[in-house]
Protein backbone atom coordinates (compact mmCIF):
# COMPACT_ATOMS: atom_id res chain seq x y z
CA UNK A 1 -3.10 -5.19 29.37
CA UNK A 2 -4.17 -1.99 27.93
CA UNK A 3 -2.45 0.58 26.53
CA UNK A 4 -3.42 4.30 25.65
CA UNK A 5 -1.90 7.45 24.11
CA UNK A 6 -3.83 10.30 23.60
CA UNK A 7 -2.31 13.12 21.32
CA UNK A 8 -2.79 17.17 21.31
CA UNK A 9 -4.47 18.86 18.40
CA UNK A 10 -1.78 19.02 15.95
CA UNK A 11 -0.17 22.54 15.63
CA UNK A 12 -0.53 22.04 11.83
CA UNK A 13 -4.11 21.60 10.86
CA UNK A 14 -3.63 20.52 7.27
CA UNK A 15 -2.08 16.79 7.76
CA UNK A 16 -3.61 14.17 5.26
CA UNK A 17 -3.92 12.03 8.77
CA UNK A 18 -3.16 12.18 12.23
CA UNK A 19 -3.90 9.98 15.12
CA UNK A 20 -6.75 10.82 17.89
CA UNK A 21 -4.87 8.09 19.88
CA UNK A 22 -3.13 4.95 19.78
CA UNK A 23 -2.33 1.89 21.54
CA UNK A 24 -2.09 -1.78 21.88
CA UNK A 25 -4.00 -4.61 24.09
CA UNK A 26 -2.39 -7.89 24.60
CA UNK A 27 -2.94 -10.32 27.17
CA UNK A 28 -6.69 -9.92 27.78
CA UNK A 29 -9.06 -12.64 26.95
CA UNK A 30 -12.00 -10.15 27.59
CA UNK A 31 -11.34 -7.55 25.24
CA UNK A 32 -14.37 -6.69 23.19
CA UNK A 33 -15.90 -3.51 22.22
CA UNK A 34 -19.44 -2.69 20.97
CA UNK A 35 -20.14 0.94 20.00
CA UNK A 36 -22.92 1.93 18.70
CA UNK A 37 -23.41 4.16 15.38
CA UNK A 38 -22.38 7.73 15.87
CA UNK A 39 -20.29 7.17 18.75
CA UNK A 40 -16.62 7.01 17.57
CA UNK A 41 -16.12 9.82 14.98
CA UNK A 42 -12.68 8.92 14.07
CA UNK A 43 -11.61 5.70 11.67
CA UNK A 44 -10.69 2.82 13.65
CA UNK A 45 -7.85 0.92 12.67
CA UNK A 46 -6.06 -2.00 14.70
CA UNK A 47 -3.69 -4.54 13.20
CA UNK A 48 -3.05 -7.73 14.35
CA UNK A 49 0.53 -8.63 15.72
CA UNK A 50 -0.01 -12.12 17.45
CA UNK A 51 -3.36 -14.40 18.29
CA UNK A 52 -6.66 -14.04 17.35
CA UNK A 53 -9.62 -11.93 17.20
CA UNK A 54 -12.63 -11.51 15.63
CA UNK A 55 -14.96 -9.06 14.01
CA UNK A 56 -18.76 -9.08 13.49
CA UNK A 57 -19.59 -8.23 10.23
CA UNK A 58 -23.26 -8.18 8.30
CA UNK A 59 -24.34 -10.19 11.48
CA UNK A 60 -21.56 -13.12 10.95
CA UNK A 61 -18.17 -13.11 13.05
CA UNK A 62 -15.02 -13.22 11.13
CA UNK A 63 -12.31 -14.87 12.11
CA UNK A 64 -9.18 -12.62 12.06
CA UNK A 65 -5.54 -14.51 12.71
CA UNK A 66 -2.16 -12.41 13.10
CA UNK A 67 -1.30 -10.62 10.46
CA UNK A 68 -4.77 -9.24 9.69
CA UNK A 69 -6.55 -6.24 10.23
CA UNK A 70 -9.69 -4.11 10.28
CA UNK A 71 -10.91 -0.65 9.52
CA UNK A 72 -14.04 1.38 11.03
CA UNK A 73 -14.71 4.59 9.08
CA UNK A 74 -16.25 7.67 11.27
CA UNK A 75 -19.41 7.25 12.91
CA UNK A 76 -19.82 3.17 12.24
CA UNK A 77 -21.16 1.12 14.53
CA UNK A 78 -18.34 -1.28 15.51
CA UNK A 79 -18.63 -4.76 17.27
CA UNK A 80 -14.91 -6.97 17.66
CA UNK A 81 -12.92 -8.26 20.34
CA UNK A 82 -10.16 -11.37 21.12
CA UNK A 83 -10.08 -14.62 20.84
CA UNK A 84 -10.29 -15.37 24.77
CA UNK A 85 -8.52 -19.16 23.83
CA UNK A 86 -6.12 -17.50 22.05
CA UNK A 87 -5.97 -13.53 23.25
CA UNK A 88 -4.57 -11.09 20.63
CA UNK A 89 -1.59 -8.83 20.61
CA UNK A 90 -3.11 -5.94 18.39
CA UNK A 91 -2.36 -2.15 17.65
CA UNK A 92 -4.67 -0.04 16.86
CA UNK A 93 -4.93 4.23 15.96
CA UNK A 94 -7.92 6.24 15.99
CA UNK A 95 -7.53 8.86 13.45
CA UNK A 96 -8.44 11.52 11.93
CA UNK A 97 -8.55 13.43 7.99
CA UNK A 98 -8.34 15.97 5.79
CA UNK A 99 -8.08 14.82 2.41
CA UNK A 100 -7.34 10.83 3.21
CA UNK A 101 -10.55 9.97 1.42
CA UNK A 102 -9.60 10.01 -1.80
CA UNK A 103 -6.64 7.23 -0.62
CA UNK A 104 -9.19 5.33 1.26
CA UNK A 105 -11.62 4.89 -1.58
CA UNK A 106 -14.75 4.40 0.88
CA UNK A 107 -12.59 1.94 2.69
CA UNK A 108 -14.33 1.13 6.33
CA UNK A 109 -17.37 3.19 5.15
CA UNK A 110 -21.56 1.55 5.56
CA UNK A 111 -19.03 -1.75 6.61
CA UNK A 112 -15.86 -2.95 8.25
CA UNK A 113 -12.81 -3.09 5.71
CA UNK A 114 -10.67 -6.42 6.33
CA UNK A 115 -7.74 -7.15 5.27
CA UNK A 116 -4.47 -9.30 5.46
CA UNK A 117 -1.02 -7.97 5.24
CA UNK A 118 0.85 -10.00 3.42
CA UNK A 119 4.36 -8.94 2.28
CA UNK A 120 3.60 -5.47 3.66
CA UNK A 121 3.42 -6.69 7.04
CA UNK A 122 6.71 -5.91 8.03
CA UNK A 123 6.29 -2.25 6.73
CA UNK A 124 3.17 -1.79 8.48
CA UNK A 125 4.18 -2.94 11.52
CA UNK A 126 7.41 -1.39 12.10
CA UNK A 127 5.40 1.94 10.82
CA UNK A 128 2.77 1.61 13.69
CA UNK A 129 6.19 0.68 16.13
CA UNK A 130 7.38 3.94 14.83
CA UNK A 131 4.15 5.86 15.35
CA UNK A 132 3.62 4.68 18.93
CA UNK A 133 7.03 5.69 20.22
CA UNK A 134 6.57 9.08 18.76
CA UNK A 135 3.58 9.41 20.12
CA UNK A 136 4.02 7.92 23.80
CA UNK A 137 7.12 10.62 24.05
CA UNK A 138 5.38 13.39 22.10
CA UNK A 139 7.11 16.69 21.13
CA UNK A 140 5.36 19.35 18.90
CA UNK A 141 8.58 18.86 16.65
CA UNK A 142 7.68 15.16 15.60
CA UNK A 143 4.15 15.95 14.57
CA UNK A 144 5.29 15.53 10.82
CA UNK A 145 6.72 12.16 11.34
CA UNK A 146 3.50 11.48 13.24
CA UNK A 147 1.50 12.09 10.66
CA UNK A 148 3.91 10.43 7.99
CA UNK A 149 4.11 7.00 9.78
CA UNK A 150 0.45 7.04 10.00
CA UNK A 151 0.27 8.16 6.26
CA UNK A 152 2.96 5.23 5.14
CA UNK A 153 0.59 2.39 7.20
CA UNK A 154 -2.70 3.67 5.28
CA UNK A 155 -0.64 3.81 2.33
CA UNK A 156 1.10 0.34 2.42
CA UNK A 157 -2.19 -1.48 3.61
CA UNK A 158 -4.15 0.11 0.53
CA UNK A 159 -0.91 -1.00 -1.58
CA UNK A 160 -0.98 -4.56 -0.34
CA UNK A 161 -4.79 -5.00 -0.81
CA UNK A 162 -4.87 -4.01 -4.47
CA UNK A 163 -8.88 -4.40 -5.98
CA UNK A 164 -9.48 -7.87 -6.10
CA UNK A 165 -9.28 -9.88 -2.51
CA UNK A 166 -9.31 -12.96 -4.15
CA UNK A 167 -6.24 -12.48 -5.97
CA UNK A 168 -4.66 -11.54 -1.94
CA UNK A 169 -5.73 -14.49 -0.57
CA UNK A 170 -4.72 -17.21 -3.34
CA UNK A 171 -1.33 -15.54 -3.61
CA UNK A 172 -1.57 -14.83 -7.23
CA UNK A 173 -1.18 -11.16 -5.85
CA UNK A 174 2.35 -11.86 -4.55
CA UNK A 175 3.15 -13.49 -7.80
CA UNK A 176 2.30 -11.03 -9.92
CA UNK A 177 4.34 -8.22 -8.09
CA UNK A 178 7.91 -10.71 -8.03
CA UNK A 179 7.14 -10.84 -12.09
CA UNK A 180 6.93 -7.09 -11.64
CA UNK A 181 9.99 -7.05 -10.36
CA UNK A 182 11.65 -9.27 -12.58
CA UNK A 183 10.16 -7.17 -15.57
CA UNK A 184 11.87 -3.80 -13.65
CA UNK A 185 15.10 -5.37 -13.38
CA UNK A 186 15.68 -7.18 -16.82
CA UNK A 187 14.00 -4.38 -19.04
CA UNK A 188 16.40 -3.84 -21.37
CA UNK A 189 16.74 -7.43 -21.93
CA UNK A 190 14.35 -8.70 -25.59
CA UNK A 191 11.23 -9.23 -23.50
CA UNK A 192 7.69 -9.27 -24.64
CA UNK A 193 4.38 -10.32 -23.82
CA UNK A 194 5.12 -14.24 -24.45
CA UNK A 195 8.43 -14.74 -23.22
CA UNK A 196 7.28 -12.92 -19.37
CA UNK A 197 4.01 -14.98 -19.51
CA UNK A 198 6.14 -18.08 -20.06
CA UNK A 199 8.01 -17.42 -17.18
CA UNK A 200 5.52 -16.51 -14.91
CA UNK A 201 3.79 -20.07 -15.69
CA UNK A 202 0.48 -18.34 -17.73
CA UNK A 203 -0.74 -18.40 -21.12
CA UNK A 204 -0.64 -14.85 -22.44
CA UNK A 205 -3.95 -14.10 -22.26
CA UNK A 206 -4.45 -15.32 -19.07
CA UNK A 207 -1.44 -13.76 -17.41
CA UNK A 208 -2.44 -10.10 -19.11
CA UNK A 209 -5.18 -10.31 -17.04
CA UNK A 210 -4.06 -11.49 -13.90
CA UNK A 211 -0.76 -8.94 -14.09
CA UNK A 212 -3.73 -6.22 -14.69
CA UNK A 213 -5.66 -7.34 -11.87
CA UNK A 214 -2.94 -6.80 -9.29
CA UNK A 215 -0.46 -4.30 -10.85
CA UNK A 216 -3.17 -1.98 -12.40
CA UNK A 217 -1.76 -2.06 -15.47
CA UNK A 218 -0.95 -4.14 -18.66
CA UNK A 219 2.69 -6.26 -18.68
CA UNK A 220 3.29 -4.82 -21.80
CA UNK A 221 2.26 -1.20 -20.31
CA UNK A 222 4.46 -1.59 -17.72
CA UNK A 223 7.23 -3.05 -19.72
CA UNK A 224 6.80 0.38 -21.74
CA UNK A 225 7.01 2.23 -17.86
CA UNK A 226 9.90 0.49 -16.91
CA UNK A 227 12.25 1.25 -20.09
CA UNK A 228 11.44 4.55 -19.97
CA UNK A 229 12.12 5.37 -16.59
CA UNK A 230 15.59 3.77 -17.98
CA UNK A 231 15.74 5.96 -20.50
CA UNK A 232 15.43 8.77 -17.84
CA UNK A 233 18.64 7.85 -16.54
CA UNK A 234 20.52 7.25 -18.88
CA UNK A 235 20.06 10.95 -20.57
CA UNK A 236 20.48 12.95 -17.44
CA UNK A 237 23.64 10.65 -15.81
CA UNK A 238 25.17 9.61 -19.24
CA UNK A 239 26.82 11.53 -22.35
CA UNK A 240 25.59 8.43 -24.73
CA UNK A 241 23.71 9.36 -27.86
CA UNK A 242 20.31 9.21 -28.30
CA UNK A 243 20.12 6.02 -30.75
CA UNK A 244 22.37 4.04 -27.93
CA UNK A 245 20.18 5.04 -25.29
CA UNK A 246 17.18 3.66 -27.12
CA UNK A 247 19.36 0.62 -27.76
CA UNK A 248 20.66 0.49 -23.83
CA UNK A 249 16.87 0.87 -22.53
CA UNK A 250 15.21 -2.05 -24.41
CA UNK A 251 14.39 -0.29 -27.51
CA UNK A 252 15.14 -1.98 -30.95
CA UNK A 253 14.64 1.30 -33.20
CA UNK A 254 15.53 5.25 -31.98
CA UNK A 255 13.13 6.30 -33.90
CA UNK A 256 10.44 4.66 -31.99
CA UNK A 257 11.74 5.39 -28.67
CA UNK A 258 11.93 9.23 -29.72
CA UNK A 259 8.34 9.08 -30.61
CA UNK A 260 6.99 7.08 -27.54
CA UNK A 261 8.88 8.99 -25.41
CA UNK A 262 7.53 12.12 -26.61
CA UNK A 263 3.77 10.89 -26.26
CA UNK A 264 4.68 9.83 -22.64
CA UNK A 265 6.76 12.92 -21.66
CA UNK A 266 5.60 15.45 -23.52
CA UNK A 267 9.36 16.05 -24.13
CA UNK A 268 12.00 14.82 -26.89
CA UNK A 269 14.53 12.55 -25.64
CA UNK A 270 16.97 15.20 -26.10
CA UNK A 271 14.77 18.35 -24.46
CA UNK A 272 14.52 15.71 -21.20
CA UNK A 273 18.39 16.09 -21.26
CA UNK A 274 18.84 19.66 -21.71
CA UNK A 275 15.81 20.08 -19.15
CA UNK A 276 17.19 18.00 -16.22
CA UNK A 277 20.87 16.72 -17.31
């Protein structure tokens, strides 16, 4: 079965995104498309829920199981289609821009862009859910959430796929963000480099560059990140003293809390407070 929602111009014509149309096939071992270059001058994007499919890509077919996905920038040539043993349940959105680019990085442009889900797959498909009921029973008054459920998939699928694809599909990736976590939650606790890479199972060296690969940014950087954000808090919900707040947020000396928060901010500790207490 096929299904297919075409959408009105939006009212608003300075959306990041918005769909051309959307829809879903399931149940139909002889869905394929071929278009040639030039043809389709929106992206292309269709995720898959359940089964198979497959996409043709530098002249070899790639096998794509549930929970995957592809991308087509505007004007690509585009060759995919089920898995007739095993027919797909897949949703896909043909969209259009104005200013996505810069989130897409060249994403689906001169060659497909695939990708798993991973632990965004929940998110990304309960977006696309969202998307498709607003747009089957369309009112000018839900264009915004339109666009923003279309804006949250893009964003959550560039999230999940980070730089590096190995790292995605050896599940390092996933690894790295729960130590992210754990850093987040426990950073007032006496962490450093070490005593995080011991946990996580890595020599430091090794971990630093792992933690880099799929965060973006140094364990020790984001240690930094995490305790000031703290720090935030603390002086705009709390009456506590400056010294105790370094001491609360992770910080062993106020004096060196004053003067890293100051290079971060650009503020004192105690102009944040005045600022935004």
């Amino acid at each position: 079965m096929r299904e297919h929602i075409y959408l009105p111009q939006p009212s608003y014509l300075h959306y990041v995104c918005y769909p051309e149309s959307c829809g879903r096939y399931y149940l139909d071992p002889e869905h394929r498309e071929r278009r040639p270059a030039g043809m389709l001058n929106e992206y292309n994007l269709h995720i898959i829920v359940s089964g198979k499919g497959y996409v043709m890509a530098e002249g070899e077919r790639q096998e794509l199981p549930a929970g995957s996905g592809f991308l087509y920038g505007p004007g690509e040539s585009q060759d995919y289609g089920t898995d007739p043993e095993d027919p797909w349940d897949v949703r896909w959105v043909h969209f259009a821009w104005n200013g996505i680019e810069p989130l897409l990085e060249g994403k689906g442009r001169g060659e497909v862009w695939l990708f798993t889900l991973a632990q965004q797959r929940i998110r990304v498909e309960q977006a696309l859910e969202r998307l498709t009921r607003l747009s089957g029973a369309f009112e000018s008054a839900n264009e915004p959430a339109i666009s923003a459920s279309l804006y949250e998939v893009l964003a959550a699928l560039l999230y999940n796929a980070g730089r590096h694809r190995r790292l995605a599909r050896s599940g390092t990736r996933e690894k790295m963000f729960e130590v992210a976590d754990y850093i987040r939650a426990n950073c007032a606790k006496n962490l450093n480099l070490t005593s995080i890479a011991d946990k996580a199972g890595y020599s430091p060296y090794h971990f630093t560059r792992i933690f880099r690969d799929a965060v973006g940014k140094s364990p020790t950087h984001y240690l930094t990140e995490c305790r000031i954000l703290l720090a935030k808090n603390f002086l705009v919900s709390t009456p506590l003293a400056i010294k105790q707040i370094a001491y609360e947020s992770g910080f062993s000396q106020s004096s060196y809390f004053i003067s890293l928060f100051h290079r971060m901010t650009g503020l004192t500790p105690q102009q944040f407070r005045d600022l935004y207490g």
